[in-house]
PDB file of N, CA and C in Angstrom:
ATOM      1  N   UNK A   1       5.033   7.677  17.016  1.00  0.00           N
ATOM      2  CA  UNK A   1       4.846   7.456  15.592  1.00  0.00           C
ATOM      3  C   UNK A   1       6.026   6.674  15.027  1.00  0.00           C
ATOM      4  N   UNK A   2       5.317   5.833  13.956  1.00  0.00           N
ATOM      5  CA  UNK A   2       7.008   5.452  13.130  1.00  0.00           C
ATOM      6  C   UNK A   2       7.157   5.756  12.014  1.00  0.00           C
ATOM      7  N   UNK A   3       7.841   5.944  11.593  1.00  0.00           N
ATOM      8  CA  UNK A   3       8.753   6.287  10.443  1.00  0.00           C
ATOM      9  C   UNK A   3       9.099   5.184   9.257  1.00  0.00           C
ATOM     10  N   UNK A   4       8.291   5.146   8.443  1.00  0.00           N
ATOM     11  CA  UNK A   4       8.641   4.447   7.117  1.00  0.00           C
ATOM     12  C   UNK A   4       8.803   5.015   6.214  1.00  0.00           C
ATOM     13  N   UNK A   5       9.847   4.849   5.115  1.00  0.00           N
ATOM     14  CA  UNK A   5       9.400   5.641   4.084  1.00  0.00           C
ATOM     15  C   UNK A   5       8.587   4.946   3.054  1.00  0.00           C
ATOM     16  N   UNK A   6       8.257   3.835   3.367  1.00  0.00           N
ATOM     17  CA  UNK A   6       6.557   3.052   2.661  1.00  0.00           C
ATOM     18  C   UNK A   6       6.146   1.705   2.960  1.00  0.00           C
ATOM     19  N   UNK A   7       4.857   1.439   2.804  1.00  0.00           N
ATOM     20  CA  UNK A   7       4.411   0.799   3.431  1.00  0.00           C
ATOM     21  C   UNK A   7       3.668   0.247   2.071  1.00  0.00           C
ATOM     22  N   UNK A   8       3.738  -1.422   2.436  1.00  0.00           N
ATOM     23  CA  UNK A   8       3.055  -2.062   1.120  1.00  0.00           C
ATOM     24  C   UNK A   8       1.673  -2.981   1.732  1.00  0.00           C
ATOM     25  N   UNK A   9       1.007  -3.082   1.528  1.00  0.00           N
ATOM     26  CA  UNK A   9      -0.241  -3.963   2.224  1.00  0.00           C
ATOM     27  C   UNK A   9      -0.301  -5.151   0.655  1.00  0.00           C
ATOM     28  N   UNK A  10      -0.135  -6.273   0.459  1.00  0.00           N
ATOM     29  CA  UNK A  10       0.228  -7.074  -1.190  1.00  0.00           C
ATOM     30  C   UNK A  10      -0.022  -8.581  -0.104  1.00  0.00           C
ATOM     31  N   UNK A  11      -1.275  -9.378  -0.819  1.00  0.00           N
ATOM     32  CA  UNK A  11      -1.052 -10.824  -0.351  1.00  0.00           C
ATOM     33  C   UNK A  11      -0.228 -11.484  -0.938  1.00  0.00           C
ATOM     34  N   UNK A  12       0.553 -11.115  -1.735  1.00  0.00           N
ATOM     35  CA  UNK A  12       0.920 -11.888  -2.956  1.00  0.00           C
ATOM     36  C   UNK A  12       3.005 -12.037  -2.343  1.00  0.00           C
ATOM     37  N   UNK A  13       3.203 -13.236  -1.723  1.00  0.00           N
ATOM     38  CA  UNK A  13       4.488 -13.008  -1.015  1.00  0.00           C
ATOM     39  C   UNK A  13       5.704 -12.991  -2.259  1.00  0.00           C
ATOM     40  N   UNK A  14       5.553 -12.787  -3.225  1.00  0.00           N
ATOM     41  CA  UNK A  14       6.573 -13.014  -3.951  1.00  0.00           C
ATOM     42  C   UNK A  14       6.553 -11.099  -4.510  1.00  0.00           C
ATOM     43  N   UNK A  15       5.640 -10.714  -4.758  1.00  0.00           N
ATOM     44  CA  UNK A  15       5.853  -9.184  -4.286  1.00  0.00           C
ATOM     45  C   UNK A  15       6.266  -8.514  -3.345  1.00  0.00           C
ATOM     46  N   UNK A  16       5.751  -9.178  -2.510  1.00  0.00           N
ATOM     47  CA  UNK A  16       6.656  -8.541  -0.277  1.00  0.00           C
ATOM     48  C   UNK A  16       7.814  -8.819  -1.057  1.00  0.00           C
ATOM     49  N   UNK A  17       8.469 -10.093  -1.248  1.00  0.00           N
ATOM     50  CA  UNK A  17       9.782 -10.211  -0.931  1.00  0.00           C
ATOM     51  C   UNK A  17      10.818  -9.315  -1.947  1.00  0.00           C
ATOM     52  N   UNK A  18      10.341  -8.886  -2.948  1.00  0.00           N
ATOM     53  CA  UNK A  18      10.706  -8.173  -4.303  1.00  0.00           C
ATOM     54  C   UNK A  18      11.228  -6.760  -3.527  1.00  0.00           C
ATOM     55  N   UNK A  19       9.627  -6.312  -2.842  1.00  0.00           N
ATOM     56  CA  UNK A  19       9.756  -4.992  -2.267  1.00  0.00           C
ATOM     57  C   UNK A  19      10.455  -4.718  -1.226  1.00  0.00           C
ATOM     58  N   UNK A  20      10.802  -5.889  -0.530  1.00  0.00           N
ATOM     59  CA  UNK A  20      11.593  -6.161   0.414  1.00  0.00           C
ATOM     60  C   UNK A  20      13.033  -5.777   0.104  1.00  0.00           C
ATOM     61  N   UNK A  21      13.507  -6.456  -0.954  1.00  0.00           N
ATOM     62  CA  UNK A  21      14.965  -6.759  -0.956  1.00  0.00           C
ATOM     63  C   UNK A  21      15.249  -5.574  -1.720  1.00  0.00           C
ATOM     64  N   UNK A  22      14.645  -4.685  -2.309  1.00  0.00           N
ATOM     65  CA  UNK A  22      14.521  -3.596  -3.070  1.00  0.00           C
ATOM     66  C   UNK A  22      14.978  -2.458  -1.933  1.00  0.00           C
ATOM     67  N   UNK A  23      13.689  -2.505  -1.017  1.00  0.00           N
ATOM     68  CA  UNK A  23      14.122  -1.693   0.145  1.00  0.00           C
ATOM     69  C   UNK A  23      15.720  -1.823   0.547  1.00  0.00           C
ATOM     70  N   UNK A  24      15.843  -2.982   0.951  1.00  0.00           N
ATOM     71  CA  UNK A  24      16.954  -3.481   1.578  1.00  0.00           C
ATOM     72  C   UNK A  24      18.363  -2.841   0.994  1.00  0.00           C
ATOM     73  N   UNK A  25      18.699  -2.691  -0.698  1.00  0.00           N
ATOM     74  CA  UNK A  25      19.711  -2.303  -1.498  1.00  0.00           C
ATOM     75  C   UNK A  25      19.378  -0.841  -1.339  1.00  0.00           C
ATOM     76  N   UNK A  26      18.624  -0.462  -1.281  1.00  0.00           N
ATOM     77  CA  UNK A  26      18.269   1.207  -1.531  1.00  0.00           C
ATOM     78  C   UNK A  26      18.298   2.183   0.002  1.00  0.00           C
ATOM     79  N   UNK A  27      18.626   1.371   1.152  1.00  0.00           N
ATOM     80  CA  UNK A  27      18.647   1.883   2.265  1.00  0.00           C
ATOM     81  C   UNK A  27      17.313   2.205   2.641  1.00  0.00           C
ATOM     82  N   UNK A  28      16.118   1.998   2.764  1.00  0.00           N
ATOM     83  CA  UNK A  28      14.545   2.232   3.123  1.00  0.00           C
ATOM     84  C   UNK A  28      14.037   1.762   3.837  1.00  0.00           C
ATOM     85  N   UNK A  29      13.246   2.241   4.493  1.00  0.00           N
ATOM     86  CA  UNK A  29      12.492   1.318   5.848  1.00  0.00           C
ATOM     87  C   UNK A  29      10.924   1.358   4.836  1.00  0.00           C
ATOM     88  N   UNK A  30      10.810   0.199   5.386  1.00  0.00           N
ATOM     89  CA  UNK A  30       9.700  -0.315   4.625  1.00  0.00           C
ATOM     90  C   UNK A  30       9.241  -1.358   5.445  1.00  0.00           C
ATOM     91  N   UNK A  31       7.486  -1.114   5.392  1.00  0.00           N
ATOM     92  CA  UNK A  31       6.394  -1.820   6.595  1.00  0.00           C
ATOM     93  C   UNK A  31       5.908  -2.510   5.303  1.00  0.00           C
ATOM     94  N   UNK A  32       6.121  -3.894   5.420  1.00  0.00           N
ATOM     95  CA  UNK A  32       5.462  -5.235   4.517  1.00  0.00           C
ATOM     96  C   UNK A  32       4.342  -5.537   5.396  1.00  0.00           C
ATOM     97  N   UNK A  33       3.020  -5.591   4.894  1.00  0.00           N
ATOM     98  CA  UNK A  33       2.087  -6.446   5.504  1.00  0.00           C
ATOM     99  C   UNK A  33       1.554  -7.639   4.544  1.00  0.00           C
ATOM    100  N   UNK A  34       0.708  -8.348   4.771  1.00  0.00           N
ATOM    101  CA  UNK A  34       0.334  -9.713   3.815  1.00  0.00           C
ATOM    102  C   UNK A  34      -1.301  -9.742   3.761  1.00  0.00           C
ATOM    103  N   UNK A  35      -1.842  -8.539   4.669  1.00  0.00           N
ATOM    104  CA  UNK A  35      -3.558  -8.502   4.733  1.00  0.00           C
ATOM    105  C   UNK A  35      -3.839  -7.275   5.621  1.00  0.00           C
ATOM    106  N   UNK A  36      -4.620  -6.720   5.312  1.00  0.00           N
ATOM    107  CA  UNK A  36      -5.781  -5.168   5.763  1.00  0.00           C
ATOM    108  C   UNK A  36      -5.327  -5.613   7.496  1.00  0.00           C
ATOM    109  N   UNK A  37      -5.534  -6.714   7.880  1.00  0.00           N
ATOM    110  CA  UNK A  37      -5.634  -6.929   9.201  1.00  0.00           C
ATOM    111  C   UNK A  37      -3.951  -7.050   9.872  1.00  0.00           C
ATOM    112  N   UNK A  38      -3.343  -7.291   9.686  1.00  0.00           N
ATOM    113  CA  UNK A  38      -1.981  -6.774   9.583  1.00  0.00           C
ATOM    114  C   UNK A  38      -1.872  -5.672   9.813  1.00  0.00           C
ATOM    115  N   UNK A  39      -2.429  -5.121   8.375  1.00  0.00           N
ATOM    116  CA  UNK A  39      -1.839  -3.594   8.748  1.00  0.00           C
ATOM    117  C   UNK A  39      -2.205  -3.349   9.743  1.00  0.00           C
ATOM    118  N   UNK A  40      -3.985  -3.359   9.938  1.00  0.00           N
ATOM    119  CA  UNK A  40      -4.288  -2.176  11.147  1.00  0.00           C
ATOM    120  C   UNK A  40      -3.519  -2.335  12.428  1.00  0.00           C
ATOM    121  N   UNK A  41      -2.518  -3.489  12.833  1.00  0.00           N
ATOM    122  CA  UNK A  41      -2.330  -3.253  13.650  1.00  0.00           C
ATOM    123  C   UNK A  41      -1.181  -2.449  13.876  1.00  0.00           C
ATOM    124  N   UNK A  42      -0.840  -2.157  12.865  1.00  0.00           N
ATOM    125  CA  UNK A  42       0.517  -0.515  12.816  1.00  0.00           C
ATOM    126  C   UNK A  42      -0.448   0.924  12.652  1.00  0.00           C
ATOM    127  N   UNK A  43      -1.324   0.778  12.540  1.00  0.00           N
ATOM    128  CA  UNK A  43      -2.251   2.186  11.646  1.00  0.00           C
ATOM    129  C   UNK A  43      -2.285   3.096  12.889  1.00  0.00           C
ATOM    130  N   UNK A  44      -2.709   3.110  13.876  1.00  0.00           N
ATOM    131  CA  UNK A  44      -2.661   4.511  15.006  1.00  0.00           C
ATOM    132  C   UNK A  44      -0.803   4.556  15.059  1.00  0.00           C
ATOM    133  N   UNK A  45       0.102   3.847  15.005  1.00  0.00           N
ATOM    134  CA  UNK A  45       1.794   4.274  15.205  1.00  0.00           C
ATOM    135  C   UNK A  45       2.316   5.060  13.926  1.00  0.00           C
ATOM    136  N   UNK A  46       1.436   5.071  12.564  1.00  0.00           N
ATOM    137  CA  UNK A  46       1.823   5.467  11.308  1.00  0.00           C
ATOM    138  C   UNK A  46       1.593   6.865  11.057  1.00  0.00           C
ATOM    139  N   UNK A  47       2.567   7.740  10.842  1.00  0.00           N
ATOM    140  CA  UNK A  47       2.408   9.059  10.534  1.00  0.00           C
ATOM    141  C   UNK A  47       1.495   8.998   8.896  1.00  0.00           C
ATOM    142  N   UNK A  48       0.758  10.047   9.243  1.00  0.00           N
ATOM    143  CA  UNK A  48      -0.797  10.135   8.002  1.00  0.00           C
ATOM    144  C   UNK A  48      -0.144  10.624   6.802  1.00  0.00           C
ATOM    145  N   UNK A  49       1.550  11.256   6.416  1.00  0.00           N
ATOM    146  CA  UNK A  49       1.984  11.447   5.415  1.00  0.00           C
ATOM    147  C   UNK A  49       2.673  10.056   4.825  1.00  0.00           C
ATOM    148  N   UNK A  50       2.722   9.214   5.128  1.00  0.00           N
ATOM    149  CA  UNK A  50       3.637   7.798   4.990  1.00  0.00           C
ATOM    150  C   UNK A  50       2.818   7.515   3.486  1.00  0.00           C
ATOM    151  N   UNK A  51       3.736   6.941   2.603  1.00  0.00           N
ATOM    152  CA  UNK A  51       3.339   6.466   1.361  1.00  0.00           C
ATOM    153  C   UNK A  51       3.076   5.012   1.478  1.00  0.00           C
ATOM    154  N   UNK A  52       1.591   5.190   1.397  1.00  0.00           N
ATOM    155  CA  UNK A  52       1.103   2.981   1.499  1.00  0.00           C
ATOM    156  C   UNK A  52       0.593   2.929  -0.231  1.00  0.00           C
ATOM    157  N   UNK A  53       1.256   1.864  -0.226  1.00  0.00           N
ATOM    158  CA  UNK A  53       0.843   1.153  -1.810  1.00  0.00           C
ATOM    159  C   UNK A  53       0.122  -0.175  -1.317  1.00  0.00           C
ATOM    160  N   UNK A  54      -1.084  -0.379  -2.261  1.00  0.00           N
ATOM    161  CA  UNK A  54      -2.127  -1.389  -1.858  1.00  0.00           C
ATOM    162  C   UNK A  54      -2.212  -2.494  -3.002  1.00  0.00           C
ATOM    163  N   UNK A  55      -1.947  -3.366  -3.175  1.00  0.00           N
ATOM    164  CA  UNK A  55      -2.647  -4.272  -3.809  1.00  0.00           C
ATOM    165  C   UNK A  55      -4.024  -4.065  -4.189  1.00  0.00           C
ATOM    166  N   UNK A  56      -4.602  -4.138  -5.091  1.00  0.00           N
ATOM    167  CA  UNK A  56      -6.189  -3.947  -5.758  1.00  0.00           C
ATOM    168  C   UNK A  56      -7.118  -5.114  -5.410  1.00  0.00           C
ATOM    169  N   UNK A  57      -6.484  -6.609  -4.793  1.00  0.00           N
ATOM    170  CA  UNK A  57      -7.156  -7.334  -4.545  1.00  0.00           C
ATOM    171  C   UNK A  57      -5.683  -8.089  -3.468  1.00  0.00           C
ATOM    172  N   UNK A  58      -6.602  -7.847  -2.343  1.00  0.00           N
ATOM    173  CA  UNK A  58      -6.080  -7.717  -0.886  1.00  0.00           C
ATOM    174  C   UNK A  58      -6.299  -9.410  -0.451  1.00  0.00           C
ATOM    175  N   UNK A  59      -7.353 -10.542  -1.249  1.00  0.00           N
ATOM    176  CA  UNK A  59      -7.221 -11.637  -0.720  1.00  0.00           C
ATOM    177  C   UNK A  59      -8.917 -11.523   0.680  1.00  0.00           C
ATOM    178  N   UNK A  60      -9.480 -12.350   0.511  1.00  0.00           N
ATOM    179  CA  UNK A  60     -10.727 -12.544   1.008  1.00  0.00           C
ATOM    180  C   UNK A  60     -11.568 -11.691   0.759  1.00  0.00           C
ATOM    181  N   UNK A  61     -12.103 -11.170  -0.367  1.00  0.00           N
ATOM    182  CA  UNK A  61     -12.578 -10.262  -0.694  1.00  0.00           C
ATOM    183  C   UNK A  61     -12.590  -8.858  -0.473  1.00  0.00           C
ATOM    184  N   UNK A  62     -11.400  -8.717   0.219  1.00  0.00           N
ATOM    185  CA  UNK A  62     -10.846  -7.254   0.396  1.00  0.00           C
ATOM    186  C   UNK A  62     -10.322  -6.457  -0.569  1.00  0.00           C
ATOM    187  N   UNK A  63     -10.972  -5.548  -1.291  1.00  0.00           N
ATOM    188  CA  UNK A  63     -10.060  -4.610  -2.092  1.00  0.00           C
ATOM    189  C   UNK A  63      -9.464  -3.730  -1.905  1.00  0.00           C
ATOM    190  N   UNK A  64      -8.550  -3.323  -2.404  1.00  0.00           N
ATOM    191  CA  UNK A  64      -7.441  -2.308  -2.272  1.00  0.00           C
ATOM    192  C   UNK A  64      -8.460  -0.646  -2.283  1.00  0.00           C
ATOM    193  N   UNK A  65      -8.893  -0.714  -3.307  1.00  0.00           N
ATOM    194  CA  UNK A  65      -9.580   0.494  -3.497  1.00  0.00           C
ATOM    195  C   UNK A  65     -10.783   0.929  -2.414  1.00  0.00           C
ATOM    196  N   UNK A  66     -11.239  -0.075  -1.794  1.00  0.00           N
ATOM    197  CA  UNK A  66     -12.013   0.357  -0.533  1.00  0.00           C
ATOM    198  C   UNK A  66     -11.328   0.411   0.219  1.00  0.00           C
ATOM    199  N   UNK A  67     -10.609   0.249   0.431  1.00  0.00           N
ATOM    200  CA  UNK A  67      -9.228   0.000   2.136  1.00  0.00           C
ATOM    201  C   UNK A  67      -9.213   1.672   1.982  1.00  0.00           C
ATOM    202  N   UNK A  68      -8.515   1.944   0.198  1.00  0.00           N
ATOM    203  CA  UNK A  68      -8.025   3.584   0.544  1.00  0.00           C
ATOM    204  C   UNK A  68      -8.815   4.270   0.793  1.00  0.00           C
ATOM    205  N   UNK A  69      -9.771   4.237   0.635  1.00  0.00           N
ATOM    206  CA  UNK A  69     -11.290   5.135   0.712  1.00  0.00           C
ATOM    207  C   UNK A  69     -11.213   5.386   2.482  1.00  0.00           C
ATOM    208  N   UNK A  70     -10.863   4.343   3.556  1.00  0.00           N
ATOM    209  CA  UNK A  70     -10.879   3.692   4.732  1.00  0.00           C
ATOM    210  C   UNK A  70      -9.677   5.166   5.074  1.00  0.00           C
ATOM    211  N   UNK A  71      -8.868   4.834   4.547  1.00  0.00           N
ATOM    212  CA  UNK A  71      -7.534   5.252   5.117  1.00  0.00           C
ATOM    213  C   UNK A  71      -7.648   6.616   4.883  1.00  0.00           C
ATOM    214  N   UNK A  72      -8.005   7.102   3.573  1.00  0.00           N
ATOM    215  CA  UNK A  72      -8.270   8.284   3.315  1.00  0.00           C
ATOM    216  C   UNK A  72      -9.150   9.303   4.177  1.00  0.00           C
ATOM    217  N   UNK A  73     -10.085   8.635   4.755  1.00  0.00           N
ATOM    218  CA  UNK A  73     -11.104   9.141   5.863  1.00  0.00           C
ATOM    219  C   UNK A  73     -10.301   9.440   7.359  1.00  0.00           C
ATOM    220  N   UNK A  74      -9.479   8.648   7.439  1.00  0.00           N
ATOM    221  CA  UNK A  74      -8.850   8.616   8.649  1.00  0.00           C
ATOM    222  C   UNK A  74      -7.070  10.022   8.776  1.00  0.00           C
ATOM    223  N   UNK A  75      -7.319  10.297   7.657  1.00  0.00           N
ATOM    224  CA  UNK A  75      -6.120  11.302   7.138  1.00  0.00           C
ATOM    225  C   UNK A  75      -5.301  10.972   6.434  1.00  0.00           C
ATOM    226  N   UNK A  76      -4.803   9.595   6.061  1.00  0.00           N
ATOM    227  CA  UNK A  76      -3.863   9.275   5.271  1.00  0.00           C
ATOM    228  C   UNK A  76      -3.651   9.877   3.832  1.00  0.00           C
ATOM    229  N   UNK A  77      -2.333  10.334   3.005  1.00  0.00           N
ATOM    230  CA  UNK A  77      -2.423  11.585   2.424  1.00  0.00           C
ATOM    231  C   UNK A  77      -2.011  10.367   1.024  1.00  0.00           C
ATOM    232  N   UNK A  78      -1.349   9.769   1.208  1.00  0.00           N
ATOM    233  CA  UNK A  78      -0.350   9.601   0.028  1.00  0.00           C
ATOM    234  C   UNK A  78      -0.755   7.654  -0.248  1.00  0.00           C
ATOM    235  N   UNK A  79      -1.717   7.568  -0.758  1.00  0.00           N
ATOM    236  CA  UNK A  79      -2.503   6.613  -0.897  1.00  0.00           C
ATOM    237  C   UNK A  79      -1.970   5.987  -2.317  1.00  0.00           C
ATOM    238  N   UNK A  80      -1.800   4.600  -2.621  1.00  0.00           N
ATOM    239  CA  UNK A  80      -1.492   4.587  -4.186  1.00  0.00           C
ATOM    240  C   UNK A  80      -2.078   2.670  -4.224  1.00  0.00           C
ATOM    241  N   UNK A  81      -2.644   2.671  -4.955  1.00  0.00           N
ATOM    242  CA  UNK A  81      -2.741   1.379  -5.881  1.00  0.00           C
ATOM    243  C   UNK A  81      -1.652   0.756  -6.263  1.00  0.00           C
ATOM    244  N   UNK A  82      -1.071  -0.477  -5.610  1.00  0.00           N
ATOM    245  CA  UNK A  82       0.005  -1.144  -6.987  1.00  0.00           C
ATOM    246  C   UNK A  82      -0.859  -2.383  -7.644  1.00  0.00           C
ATOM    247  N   UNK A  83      -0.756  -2.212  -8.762  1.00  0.00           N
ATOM    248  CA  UNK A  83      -1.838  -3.611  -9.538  1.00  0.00           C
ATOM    249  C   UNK A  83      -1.641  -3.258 -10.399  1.00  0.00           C
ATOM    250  N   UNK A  84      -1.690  -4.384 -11.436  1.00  0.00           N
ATOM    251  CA  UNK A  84      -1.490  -4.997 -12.781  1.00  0.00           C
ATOM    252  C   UNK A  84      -2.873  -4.221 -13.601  1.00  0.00           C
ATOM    253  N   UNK A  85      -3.513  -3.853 -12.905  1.00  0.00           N
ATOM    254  CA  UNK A  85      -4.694  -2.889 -13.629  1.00  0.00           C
ATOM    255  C   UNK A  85      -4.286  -2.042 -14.113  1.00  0.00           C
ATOM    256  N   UNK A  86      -5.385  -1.740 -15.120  1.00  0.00           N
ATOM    257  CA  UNK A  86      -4.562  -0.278 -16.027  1.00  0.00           C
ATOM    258  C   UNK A  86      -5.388   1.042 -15.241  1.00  0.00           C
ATOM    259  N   UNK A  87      -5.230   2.350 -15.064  1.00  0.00           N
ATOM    260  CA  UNK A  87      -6.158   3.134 -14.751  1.00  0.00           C
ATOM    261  C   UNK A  87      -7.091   3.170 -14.863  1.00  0.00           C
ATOM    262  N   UNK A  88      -7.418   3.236 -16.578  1.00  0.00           N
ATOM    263  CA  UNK A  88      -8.728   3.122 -16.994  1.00  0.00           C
ATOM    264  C   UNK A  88      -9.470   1.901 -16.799  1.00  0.00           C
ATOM    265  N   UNK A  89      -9.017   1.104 -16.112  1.00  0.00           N
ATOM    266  CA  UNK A  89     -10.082  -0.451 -16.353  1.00  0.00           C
ATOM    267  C   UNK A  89     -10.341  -0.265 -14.631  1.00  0.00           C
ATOM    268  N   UNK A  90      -9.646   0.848 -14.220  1.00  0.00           N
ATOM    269  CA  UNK A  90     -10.611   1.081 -12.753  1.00  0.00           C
ATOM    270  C   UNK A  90     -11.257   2.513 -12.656  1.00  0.00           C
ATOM    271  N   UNK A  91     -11.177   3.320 -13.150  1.00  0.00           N
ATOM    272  CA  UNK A  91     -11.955   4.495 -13.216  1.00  0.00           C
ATOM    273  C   UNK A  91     -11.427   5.717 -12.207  1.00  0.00           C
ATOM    274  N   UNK A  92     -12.040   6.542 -11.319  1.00  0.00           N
ATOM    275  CA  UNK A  92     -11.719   7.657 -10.559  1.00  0.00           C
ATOM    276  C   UNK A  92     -11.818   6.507  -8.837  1.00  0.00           C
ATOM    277  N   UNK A  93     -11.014   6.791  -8.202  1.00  0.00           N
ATOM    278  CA  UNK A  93     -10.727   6.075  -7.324  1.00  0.00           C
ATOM    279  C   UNK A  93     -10.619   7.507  -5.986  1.00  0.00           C
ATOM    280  N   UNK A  94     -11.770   7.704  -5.104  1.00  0.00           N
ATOM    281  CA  UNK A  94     -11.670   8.268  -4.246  1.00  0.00           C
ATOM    282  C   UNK A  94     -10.893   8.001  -3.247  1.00  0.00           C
ATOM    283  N   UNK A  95      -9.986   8.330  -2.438  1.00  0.00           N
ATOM    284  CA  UNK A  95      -8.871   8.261  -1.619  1.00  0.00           C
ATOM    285  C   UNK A  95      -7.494   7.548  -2.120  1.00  0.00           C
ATOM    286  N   UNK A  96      -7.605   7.503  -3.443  1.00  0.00           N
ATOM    287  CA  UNK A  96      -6.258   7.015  -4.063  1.00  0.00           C
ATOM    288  C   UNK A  96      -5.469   8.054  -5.157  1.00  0.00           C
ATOM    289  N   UNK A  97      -4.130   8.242  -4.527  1.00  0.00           N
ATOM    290  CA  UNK A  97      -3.345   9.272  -4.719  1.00  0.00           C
ATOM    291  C   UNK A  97      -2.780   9.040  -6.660  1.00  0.00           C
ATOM    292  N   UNK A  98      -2.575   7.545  -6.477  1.00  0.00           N
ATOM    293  CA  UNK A  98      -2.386   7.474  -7.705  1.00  0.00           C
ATOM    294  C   UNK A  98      -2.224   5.648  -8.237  1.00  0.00           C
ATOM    295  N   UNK A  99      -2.019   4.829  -9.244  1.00  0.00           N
ATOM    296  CA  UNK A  99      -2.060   3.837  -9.778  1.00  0.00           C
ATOM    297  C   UNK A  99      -0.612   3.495 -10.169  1.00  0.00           C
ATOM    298  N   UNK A 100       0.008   2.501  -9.778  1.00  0.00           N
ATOM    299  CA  UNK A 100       1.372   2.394  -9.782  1.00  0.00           C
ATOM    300  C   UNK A 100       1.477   0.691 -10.136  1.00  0.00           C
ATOM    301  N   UNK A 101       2.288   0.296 -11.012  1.00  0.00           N
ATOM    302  CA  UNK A 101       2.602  -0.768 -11.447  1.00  0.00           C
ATOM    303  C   UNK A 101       3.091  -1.892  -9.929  1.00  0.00           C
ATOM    304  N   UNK A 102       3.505  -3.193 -10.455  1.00  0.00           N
ATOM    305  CA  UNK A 102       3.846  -3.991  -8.816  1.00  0.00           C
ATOM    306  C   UNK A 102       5.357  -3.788  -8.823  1.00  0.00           C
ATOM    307  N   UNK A 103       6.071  -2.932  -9.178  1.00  0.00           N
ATOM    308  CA  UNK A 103       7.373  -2.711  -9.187  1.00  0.00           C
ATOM    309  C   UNK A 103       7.700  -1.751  -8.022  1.00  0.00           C
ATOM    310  N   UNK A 104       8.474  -2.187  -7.121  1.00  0.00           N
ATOM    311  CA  UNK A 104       9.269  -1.466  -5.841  1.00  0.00           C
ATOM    312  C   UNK A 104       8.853   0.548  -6.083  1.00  0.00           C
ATOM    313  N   UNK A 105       8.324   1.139  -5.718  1.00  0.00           N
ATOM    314  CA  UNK A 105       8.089   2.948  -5.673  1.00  0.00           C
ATOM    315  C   UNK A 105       9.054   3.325  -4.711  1.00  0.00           C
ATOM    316  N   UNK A 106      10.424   3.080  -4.773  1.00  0.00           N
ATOM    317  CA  UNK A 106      11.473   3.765  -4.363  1.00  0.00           C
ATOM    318  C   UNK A 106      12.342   4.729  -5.628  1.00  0.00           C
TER     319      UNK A 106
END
C-alpha cells in the first residue's frame, strides 16, 4: 500500500501545480493525477482511508461525481469534490464525503 496524505484527480494543471507546491511547504505527500485513467493506475496500491479530492469535471466527459460513486463502491471512505460549484447547484452526491472549494485541503 502507499501512503498519501491526499490525492487530487484535477485536469486543470494550474490547480496540480497550486496543490503541488502547497503540499511541498506543508511537508505532505500528495498523489497529483491529470485524468480518472491516471489514477486507476495507483487505485489497488491506495489505502481505502486516503483523502481523494476530485475535480467535478474530470475532462472528456468524465465527472467527478460519478468517479466517486466508482470509488465509493470499491471502499474508498473519504471522498470529496473540489469545484467551483456551490453544493446546492449539485444536490446529494452519493459516495461524496463532502464539497470543497479548488484551494489546497491541507
Amino acid at each position: 500500500m502507499n501512503r498519501f496524505d491526499v490525492v487530487l484527480v484535477d485536469d486543470d494543471p494550474l490547480v496540480r501545480m497550486s496543490w503541488k507546491m502547497v503540499a511541498q511547504q506543508k511537508g505532505k505527500s500528495i498523489l497529483i493525477c491529470s485524468s480518472v485513467d491516471e489514477f486507476r493506475e495507483h487505485l489497488q496500491a491506495l489505502e481505502r482511508s486516503t483523502r481523494i479530492y476530485l475535480d467535478s469535471n474530470l475532462g472528456d466527459g468524465v465527472r467527478g461525481e460519478e468517479f466517486a460513486l466508482e470509488l465509493s463502491r470499491l471502499g474508498f471512505t473519504e471522498v470529496f469534490l473540489a469545484t467551483g460549484y456551490r453544493s446546492a447547484e449539485l444536490g446529494r452526491l452519493p459516495g461524496v464525503k463532502g464539497i470543497v472549494g479548488k484551494d489546497p485541503q491541507f
